[in-house]
C-alpha atoms as a PDB file:
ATOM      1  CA  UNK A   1       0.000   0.000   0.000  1.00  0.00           C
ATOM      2  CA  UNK A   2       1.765   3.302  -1.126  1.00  0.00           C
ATOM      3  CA  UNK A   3       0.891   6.589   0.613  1.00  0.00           C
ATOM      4  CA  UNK A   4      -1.459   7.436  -2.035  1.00  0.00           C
ATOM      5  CA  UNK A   5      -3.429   4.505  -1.284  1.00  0.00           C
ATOM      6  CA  UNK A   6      -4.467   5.234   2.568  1.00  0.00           C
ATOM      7  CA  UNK A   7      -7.696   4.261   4.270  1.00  0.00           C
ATOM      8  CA  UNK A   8      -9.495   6.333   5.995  1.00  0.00           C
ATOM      9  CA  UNK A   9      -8.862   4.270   9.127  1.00  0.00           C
ATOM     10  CA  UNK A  10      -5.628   4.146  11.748  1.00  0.00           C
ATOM     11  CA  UNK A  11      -2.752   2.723   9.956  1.00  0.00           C
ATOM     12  CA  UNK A  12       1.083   1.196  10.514  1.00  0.00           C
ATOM     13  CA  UNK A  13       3.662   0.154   8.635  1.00  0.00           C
ATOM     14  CA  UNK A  14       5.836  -3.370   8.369  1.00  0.00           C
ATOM     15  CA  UNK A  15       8.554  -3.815   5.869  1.00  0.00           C
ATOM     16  CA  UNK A  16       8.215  -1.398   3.161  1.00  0.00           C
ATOM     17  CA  UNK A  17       4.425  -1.333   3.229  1.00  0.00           C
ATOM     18  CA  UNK A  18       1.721   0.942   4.701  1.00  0.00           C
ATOM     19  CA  UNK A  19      -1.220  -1.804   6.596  1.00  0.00           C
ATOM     20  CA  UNK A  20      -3.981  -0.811   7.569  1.00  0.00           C
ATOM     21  CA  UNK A  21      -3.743  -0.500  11.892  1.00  0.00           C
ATOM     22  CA  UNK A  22      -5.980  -3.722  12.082  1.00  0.00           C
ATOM     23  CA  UNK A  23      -3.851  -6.095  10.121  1.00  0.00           C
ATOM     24  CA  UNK A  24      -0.578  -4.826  12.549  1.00  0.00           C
ATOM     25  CA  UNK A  25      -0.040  -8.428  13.604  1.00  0.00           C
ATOM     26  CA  UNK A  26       3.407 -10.696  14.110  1.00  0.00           C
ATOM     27  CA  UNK A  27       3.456 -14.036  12.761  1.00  0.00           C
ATOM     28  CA  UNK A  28       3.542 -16.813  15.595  1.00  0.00           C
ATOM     29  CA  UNK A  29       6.250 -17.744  13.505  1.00  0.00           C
ATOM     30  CA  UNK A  30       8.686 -14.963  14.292  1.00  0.00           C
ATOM     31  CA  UNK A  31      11.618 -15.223  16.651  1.00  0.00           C
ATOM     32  CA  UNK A  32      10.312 -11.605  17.746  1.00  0.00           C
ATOM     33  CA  UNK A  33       7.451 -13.704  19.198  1.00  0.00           C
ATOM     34  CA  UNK A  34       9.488 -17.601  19.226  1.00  0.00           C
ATOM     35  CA  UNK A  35      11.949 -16.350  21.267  1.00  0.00           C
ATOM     36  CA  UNK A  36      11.415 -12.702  22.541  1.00  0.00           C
ATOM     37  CA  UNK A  37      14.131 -11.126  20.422  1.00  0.00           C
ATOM     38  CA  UNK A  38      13.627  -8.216  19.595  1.00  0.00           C
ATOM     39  CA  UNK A  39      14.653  -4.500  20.043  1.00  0.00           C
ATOM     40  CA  UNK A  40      12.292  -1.420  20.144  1.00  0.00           C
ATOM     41  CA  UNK A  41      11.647   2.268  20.301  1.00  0.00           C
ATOM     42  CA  UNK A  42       8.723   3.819  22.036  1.00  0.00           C
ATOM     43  CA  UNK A  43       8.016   7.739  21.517  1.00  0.00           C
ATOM     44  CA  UNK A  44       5.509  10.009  21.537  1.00  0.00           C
ATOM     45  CA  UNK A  45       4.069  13.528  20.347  1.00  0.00           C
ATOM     46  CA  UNK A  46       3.629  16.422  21.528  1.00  0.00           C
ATOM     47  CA  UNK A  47       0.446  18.720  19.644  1.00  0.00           C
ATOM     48  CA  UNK A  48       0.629  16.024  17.451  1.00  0.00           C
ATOM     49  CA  UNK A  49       4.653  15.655  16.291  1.00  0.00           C
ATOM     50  CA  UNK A  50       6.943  12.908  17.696  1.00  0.00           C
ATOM     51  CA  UNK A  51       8.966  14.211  20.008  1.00  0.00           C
ATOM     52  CA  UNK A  52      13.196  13.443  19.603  1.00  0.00           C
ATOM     53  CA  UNK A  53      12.636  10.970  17.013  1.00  0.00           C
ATOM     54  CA  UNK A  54      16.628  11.463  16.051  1.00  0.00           C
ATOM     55  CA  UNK A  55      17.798  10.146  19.614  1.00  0.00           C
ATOM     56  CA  UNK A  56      14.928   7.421  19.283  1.00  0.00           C
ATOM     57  CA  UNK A  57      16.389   6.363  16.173  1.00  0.00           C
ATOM     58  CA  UNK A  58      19.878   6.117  16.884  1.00  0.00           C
ATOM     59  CA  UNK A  59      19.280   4.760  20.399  1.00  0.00           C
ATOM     60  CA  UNK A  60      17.307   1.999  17.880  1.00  0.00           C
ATOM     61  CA  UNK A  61      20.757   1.401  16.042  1.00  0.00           C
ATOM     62  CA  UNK A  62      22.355   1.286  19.009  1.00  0.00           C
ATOM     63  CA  UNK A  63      20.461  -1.125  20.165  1.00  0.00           C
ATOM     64  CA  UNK A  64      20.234  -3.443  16.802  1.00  0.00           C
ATOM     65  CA  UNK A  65      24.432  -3.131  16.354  1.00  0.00           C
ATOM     66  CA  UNK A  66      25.277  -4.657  19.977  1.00  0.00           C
ATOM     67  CA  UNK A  67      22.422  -7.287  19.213  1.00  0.00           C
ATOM     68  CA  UNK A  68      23.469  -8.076  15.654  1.00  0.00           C
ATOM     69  CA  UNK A  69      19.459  -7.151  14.957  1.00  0.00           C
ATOM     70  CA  UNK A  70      19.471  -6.284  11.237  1.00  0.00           C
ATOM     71  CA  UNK A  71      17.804  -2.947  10.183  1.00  0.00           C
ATOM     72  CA  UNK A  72      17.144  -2.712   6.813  1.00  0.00           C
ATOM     73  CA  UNK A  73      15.836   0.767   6.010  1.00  0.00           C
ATOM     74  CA  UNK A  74      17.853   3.895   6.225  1.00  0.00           C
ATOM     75  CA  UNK A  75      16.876   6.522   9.802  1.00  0.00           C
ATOM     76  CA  UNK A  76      16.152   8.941   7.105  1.00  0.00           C
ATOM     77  CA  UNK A  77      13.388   6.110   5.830  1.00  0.00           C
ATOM     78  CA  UNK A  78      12.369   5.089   9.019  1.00  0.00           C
ATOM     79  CA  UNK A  79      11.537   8.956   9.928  1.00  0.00           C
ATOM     80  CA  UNK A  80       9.839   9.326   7.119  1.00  0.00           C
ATOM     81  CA  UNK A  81       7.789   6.434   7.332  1.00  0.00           C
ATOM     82  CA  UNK A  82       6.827   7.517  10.943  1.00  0.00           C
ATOM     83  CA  UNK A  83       5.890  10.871  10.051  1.00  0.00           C
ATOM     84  CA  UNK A  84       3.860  10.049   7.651  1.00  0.00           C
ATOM     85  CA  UNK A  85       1.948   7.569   9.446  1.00  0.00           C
ATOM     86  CA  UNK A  86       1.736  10.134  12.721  1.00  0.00           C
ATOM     87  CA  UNK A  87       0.315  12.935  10.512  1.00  0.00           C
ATOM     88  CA  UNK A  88      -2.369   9.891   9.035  1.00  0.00           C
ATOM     89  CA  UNK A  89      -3.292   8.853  12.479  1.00  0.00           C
ATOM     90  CA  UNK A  90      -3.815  12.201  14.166  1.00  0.00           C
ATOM     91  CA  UNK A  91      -6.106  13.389  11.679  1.00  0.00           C
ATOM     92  CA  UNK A  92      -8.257  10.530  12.522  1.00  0.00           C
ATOM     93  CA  UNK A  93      -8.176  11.533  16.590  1.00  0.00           C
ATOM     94  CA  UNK A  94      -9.597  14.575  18.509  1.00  0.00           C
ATOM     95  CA  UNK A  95      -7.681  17.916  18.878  1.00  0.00           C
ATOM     96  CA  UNK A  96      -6.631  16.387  22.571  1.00  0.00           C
ATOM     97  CA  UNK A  97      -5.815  13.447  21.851  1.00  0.00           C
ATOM     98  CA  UNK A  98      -1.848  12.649  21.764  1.00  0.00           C
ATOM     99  CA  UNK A  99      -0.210   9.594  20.099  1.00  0.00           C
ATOM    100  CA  UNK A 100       2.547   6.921  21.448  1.00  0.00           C
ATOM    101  CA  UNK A 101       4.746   5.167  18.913  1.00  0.00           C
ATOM    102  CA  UNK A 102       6.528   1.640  18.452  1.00  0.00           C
ATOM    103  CA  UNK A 103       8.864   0.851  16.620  1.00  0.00           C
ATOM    104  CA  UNK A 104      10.618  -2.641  16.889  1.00  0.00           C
ATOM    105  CA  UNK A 105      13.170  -5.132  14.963  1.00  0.00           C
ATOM    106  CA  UNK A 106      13.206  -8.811  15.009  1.00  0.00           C
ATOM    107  CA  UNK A 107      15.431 -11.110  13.154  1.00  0.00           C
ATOM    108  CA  UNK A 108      12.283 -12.637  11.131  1.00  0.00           C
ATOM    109  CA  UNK A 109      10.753 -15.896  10.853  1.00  0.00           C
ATOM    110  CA  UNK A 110      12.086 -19.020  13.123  1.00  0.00           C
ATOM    111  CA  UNK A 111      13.105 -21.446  10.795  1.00  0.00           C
ATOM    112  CA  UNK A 112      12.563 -24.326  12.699  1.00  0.00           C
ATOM    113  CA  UNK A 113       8.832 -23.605  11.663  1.00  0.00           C
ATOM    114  CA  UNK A 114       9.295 -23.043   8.152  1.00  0.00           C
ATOM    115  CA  UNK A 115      10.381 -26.849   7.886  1.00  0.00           C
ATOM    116  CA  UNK A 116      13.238 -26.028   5.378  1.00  0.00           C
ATOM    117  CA  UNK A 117      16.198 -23.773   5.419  1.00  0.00           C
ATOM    118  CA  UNK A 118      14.773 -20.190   3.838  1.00  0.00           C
ATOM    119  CA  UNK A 119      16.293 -17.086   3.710  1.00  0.00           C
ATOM    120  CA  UNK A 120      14.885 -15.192   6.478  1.00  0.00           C
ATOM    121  CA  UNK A 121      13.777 -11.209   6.224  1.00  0.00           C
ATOM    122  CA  UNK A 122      14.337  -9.626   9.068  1.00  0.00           C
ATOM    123  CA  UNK A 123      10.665  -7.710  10.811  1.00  0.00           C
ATOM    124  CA  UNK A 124      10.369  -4.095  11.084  1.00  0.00           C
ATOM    125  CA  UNK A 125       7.232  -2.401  12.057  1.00  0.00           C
ATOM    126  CA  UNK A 126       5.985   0.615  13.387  1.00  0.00           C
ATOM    127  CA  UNK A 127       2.360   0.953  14.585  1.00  0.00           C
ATOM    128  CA  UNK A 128       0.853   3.820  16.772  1.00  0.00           C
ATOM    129  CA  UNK A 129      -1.084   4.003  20.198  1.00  0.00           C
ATOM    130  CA  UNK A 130      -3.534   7.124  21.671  1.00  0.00           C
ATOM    131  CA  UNK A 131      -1.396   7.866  24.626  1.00  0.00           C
ATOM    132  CA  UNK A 132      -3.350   6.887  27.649  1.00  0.00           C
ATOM    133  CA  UNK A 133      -3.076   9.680  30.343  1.00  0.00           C
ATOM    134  CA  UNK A 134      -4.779   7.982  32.611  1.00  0.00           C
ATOM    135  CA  UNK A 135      -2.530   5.637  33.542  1.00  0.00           C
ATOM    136  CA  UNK A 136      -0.274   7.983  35.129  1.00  0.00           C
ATOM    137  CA  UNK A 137      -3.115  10.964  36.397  1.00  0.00           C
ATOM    138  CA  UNK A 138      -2.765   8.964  40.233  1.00  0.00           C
ATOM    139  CA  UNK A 139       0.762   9.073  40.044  1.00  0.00           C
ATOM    140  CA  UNK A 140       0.898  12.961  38.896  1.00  0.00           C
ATOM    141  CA  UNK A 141      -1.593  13.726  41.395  1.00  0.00           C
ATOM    142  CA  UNK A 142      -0.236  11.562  44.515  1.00  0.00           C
ATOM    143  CA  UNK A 143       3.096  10.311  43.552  1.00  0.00           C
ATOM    144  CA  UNK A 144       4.424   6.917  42.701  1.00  0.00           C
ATOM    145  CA  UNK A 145       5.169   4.162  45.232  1.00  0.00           C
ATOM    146  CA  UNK A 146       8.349   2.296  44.382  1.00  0.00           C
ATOM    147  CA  UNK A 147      10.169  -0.396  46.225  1.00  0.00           C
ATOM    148  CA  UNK A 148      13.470  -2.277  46.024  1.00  0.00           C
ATOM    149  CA  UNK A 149      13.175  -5.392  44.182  1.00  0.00           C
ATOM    150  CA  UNK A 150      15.254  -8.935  45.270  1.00  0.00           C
ATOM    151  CA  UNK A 151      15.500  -9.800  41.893  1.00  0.00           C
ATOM    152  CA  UNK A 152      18.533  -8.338  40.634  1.00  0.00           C
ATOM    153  CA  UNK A 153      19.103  -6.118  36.883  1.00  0.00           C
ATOM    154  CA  UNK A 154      20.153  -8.615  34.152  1.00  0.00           C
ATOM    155  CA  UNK A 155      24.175  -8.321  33.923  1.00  0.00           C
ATOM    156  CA  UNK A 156      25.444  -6.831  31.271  1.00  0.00           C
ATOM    157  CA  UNK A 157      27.593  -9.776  30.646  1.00  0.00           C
ATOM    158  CA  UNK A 158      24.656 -11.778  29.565  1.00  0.00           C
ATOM    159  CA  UNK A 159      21.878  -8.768  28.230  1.00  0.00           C
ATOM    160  CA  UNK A 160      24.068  -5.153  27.619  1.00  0.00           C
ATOM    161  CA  UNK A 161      21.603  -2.992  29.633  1.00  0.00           C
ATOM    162  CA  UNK A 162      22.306  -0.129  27.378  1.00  0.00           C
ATOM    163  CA  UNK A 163      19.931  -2.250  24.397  1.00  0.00           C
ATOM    164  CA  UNK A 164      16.336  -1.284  24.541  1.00  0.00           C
ATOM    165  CA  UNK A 165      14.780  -4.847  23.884  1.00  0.00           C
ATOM    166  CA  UNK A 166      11.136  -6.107  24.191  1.00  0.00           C
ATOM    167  CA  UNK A 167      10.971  -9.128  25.939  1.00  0.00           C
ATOM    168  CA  UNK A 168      10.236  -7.403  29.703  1.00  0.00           C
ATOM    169  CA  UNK A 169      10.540 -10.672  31.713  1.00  0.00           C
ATOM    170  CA  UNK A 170      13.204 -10.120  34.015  1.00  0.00           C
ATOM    171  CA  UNK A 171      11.201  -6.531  34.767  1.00  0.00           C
ATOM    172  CA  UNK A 172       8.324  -8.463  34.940  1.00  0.00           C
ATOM    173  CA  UNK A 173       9.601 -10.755  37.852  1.00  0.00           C
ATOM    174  CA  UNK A 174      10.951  -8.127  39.603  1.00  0.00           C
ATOM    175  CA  UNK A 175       7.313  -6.134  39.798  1.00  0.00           C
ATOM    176  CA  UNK A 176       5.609  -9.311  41.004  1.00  0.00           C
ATOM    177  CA  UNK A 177       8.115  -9.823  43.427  1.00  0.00           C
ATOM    178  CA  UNK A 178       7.492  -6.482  44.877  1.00  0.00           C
ATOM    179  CA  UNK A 179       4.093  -6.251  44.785  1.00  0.00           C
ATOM    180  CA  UNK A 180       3.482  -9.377  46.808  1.00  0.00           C
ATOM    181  CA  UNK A 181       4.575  -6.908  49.240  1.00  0.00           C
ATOM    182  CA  UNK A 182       3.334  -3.620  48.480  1.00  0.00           C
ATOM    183  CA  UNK A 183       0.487  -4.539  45.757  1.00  0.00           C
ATOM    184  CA  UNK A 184       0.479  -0.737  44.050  1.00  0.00           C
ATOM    185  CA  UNK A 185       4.270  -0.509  43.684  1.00  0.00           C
ATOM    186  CA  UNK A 186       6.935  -0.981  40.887  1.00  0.00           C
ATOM    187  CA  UNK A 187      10.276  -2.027  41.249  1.00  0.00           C
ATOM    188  CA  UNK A 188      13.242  -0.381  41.425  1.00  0.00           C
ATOM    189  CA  UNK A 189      16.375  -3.192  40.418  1.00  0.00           C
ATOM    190  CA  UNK A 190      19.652  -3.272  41.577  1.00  0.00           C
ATOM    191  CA  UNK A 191      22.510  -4.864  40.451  1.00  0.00           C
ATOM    192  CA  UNK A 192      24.716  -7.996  41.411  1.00  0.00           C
ATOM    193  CA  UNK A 193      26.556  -5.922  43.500  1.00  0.00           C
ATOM    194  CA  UNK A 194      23.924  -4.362  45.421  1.00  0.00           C
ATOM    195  CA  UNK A 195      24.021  -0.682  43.656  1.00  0.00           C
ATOM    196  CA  UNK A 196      20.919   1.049  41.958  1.00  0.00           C
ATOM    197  CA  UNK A 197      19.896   0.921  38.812  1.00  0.00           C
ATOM    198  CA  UNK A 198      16.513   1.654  37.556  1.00  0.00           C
ATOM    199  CA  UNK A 199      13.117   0.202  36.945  1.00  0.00           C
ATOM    200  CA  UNK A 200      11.525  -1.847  34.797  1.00  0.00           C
ATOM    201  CA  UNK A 201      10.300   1.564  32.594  1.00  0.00           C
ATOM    202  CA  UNK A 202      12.297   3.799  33.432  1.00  0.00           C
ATOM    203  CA  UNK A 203      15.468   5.878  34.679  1.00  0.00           C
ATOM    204  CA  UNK A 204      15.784   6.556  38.304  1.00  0.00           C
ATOM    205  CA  UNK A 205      17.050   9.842  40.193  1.00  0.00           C
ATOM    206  CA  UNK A 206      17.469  10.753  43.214  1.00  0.00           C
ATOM    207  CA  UNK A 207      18.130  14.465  45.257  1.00  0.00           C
ATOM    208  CA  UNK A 208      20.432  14.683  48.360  1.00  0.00           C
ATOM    209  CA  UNK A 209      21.509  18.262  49.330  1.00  0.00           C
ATOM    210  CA  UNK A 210      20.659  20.040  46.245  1.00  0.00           C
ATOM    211  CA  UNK A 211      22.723  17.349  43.898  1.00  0.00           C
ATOM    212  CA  UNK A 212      21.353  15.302  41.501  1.00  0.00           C
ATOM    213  CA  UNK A 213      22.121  11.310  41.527  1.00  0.00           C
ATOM    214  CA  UNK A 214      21.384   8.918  38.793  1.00  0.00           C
ATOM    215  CA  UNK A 215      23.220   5.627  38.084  1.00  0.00           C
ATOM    216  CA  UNK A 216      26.398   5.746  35.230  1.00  0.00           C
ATOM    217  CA  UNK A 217      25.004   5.938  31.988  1.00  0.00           C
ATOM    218  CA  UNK A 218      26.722   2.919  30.936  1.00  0.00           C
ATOM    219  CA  UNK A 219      25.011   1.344  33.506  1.00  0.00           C
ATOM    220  CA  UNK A 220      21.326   1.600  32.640  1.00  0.00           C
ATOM    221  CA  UNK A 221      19.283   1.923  29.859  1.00  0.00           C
ATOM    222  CA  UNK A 222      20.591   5.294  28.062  1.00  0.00           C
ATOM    223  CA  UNK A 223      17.345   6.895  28.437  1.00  0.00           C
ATOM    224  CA  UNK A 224      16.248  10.103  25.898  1.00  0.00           C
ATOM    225  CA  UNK A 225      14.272  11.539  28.813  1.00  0.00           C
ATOM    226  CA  UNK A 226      17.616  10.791  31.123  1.00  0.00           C
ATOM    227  CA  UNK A 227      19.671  12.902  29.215  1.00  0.00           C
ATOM    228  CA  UNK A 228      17.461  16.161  28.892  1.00  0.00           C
ATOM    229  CA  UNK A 229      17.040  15.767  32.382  1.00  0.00           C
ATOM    230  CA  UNK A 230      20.587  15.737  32.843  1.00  0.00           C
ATOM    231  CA  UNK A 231      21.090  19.202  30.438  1.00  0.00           C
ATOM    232  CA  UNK A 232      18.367  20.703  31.899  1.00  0.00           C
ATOM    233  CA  UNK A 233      19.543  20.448  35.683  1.00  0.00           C
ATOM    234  CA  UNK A 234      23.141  21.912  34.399  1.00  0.00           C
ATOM    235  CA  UNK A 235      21.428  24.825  33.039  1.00  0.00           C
ATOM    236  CA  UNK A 236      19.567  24.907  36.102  1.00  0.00           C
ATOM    237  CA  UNK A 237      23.063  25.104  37.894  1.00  0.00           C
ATOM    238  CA  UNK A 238      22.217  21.517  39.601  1.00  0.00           C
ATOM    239  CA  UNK A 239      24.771  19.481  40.660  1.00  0.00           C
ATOM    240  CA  UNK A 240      24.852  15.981  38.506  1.00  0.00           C
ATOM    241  CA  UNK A 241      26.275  12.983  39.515  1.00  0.00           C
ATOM    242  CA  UNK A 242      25.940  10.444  37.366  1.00  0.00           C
ATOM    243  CA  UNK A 243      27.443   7.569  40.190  1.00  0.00           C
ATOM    244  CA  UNK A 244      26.626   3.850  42.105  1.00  0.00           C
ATOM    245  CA  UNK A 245      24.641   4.751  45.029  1.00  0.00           C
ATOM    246  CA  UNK A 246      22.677   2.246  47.684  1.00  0.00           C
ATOM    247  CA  UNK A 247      19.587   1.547  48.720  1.00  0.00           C
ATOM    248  CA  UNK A 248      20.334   3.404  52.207  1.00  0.00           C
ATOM    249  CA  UNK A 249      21.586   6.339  50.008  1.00  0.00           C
ATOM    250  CA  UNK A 250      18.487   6.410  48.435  1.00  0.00           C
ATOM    251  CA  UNK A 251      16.171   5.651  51.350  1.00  0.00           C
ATOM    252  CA  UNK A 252      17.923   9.324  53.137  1.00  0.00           C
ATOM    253  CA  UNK A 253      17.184  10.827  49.358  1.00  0.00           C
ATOM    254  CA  UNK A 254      15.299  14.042  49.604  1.00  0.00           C
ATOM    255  CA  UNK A 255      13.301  13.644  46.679  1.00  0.00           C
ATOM    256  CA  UNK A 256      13.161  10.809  44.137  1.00  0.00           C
ATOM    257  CA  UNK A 257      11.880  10.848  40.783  1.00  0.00           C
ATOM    258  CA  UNK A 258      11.785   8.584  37.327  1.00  0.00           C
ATOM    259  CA  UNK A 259      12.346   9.670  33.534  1.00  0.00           C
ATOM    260  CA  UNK A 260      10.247   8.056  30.814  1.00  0.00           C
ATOM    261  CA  UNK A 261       9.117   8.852  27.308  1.00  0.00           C
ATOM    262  CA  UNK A 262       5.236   8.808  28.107  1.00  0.00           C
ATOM    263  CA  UNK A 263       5.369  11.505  31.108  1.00  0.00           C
ATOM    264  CA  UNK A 264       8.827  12.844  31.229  1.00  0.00           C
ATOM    265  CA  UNK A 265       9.099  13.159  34.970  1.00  0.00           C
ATOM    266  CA  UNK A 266       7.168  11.685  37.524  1.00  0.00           C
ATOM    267  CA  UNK A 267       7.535  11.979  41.122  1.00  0.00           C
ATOM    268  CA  UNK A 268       7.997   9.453  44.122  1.00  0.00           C
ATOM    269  CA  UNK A 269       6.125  10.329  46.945  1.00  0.00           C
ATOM    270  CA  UNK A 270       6.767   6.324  48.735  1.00  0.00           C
ATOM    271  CA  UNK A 271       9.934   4.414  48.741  1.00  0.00           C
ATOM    272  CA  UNK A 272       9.287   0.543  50.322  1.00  0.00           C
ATOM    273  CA  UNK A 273       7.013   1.196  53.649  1.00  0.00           C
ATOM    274  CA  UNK A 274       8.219   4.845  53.971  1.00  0.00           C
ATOM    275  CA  UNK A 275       6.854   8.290  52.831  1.00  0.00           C
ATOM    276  CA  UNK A 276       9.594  10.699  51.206  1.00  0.00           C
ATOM    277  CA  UNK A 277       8.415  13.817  52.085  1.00  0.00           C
ATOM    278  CA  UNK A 278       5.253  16.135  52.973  1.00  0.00           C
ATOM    279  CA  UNK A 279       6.206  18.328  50.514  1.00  0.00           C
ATOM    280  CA  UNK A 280       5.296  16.270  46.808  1.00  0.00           C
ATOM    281  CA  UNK A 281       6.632  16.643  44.489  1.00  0.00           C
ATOM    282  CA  UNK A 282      10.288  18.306  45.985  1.00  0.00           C
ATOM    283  CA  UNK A 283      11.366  21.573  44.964  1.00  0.00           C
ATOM    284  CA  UNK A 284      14.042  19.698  42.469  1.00  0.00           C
ATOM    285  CA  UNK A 285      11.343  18.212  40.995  1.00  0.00           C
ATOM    286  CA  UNK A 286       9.475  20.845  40.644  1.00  0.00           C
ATOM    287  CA  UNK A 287      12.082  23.626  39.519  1.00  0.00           C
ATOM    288  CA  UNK A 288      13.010  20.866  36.554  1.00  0.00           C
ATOM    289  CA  UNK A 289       9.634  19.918  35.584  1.00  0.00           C
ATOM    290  CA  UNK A 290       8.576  23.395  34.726  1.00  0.00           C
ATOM    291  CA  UNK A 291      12.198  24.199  32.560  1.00  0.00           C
ATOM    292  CA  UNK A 292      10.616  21.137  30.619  1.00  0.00           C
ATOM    293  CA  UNK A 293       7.332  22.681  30.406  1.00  0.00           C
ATOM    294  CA  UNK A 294       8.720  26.077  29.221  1.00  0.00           C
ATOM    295  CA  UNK A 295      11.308  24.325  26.607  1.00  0.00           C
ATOM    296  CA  UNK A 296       8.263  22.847  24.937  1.00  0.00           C
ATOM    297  CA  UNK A 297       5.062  24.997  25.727  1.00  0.00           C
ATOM    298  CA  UNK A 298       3.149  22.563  27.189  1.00  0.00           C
ATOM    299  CA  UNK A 299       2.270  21.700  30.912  1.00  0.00           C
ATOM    300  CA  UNK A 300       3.725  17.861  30.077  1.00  0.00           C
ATOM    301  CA  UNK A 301       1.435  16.901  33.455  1.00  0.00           C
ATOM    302  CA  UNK A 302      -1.532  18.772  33.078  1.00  0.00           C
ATOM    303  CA  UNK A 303      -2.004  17.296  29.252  1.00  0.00           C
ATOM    304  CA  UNK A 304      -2.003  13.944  30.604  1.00  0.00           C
ATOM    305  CA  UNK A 305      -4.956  14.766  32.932  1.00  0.00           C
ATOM    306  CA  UNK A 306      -6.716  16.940  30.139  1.00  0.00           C
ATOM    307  CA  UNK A 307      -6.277  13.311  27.889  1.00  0.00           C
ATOM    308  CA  UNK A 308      -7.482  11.258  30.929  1.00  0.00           C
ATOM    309  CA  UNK A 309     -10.486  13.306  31.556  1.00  0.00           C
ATOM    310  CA  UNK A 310     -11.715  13.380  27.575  1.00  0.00           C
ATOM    311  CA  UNK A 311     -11.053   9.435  27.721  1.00  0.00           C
ATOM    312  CA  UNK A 312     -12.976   8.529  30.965  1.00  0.00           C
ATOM    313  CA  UNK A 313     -15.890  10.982  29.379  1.00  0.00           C
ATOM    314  CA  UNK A 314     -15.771   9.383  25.639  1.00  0.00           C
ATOM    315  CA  UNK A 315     -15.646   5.899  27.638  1.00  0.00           C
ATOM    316  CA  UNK A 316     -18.429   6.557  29.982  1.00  0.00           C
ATOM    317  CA  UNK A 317     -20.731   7.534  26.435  1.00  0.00           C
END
């Protein structure tokens, strides 16, 4: 399907070819499915127009050159391909409605299925998702609880933890694992060695005397959101230090926060069994937050309750 053959419904994209949003499906056959490999991008727009699709992109190649994940189209192609299907979509969604994007790679159909040796073409696809605000409008309004996992971070001698990959098991675990003690939390994961890492969606940080702590880049996932937090507090004239840290370090933490593509920034306001702090979000937080606001003219926060409220309205039609 070329772009001047379009429905008039959602669509994605897979290998080349515009689909229409309802055939968007992996074969069973797929390792992307066979064996959970796969790398991926999420993003998102802002007033309708994906938001650092560049660092997206080459956080994508990145990810596919330490996996040996072939991509087969050009960035220049791939951005292409996702404009073009953002501009499609949002024409089909109300004025408030904001988008989330996929992207992922797989190395193509398992040959053990095919029943003969074929040459395989490697899978990449791109589909879109109405960002759902809701899912974070508690957590903006109260804060999030998180607690520290007993299942450990992969090691990067068997996953690198800089690749952005699909299968979410390990992440997975870890949740359960903490919610069988505190049933509305997510994890936070720390490494072999005791030190913290992250969660299972995002990058952690933490404030202790006016610095700013995250783990070592090389250390975590290499979050987009991470790093424009990182300028942003330098501008700020915030201390950054990008350093191992313990869970006692980050139980004393005066404010603690997480970076993801969806929300930004989003506040802690409960670490394990113990509040942080009367005063939610912090005034790091806060002050950061609002440079991110400013930089792209849009209360990042207050959109995602706008969204919630049209959705919970449209839902309860």
């Amino acid at each position: 399907m070329g772009t001047t053959e379009l429905p008039a419904t959602k669509i994605a994209w897979k290998n080349g070819r515009y689909i229409p949003a309802s055939q968007a499906v992996l074969p069973v056959e797929d390792v992307g499915i066979v064996h959970g490999v796969c790398i991926t991008e999420m993003m998102r727009t802002f007033s309708g127009r994906i938001y650092e699709a560049g660092r997206h992109l080459n956080r994508l190649l990145h990810s596919a050159g330490l996996t040996g994940i072939p991509i087969q189209f050009s960035p220049d192609e791939i951005r292409n391909h996702l404009n073009e299907i953002v501009a499609h979509n949002q024409k089909l969604l109300p004025g408030w409605q904001e988008q989330g994007l996929i992207i992922f790679a797989t190395p193509g159909i398992n040959s053990t299925y095919t029943g003969k040796i074929v040459e395989r073409e490697p899978t990449l696809f791109i589909h879109t998702f109405d960002l759902p605000g809701e899912l974070w409008s508690g957590a903006i309004a109260q804060g999030q609880h998180l607690a520290v996992s007993t299942v450990p971070q992969v090691p990067d001698e068997c996953l690198p933890v800089t690749v952005k990959y699909r299968s979410r098991l390990a992440f997975y675990l870890a949740d359960s694992e903490v919610q069988k003690r505190y049933p509305d939390a997510r994890a936070i994961l720390l490494n072999v060695d005791g030190d913290v890492r992250e969660t299972g969606a995002a990058n952690l940080f933490l404030v202790r005397n006016h610095q700013l702590w995250t783990a070592p880049r090389d250390t975590v996932l290499p979050g987009i959101s991470r790093e424009i937090v990182i300028k942003m507090a330098k501008e700020l004239g915030i201390e950054v230090l990008e350093k191992n840290f313990s869970p006692a370090e980050l139980e004393s933490a005066d404010e603690i926060f997480t970076t993801s593509t969806p929300y930004c920034l989003l506040g802690v306001s409960r670490l394990n069994d113990q509040k942080l702090s009367d005063d939610f979000p912090g005034e790091i937080t806060r002050l950061i937050l609002e440079s991110w606001n400013k930089r792209l003219g849009v209360d990042i926060h207050a959109q995602l309750l706008e969204i919630a409220r049209h959705r919970k309205a449209a839902a309860e039609v």
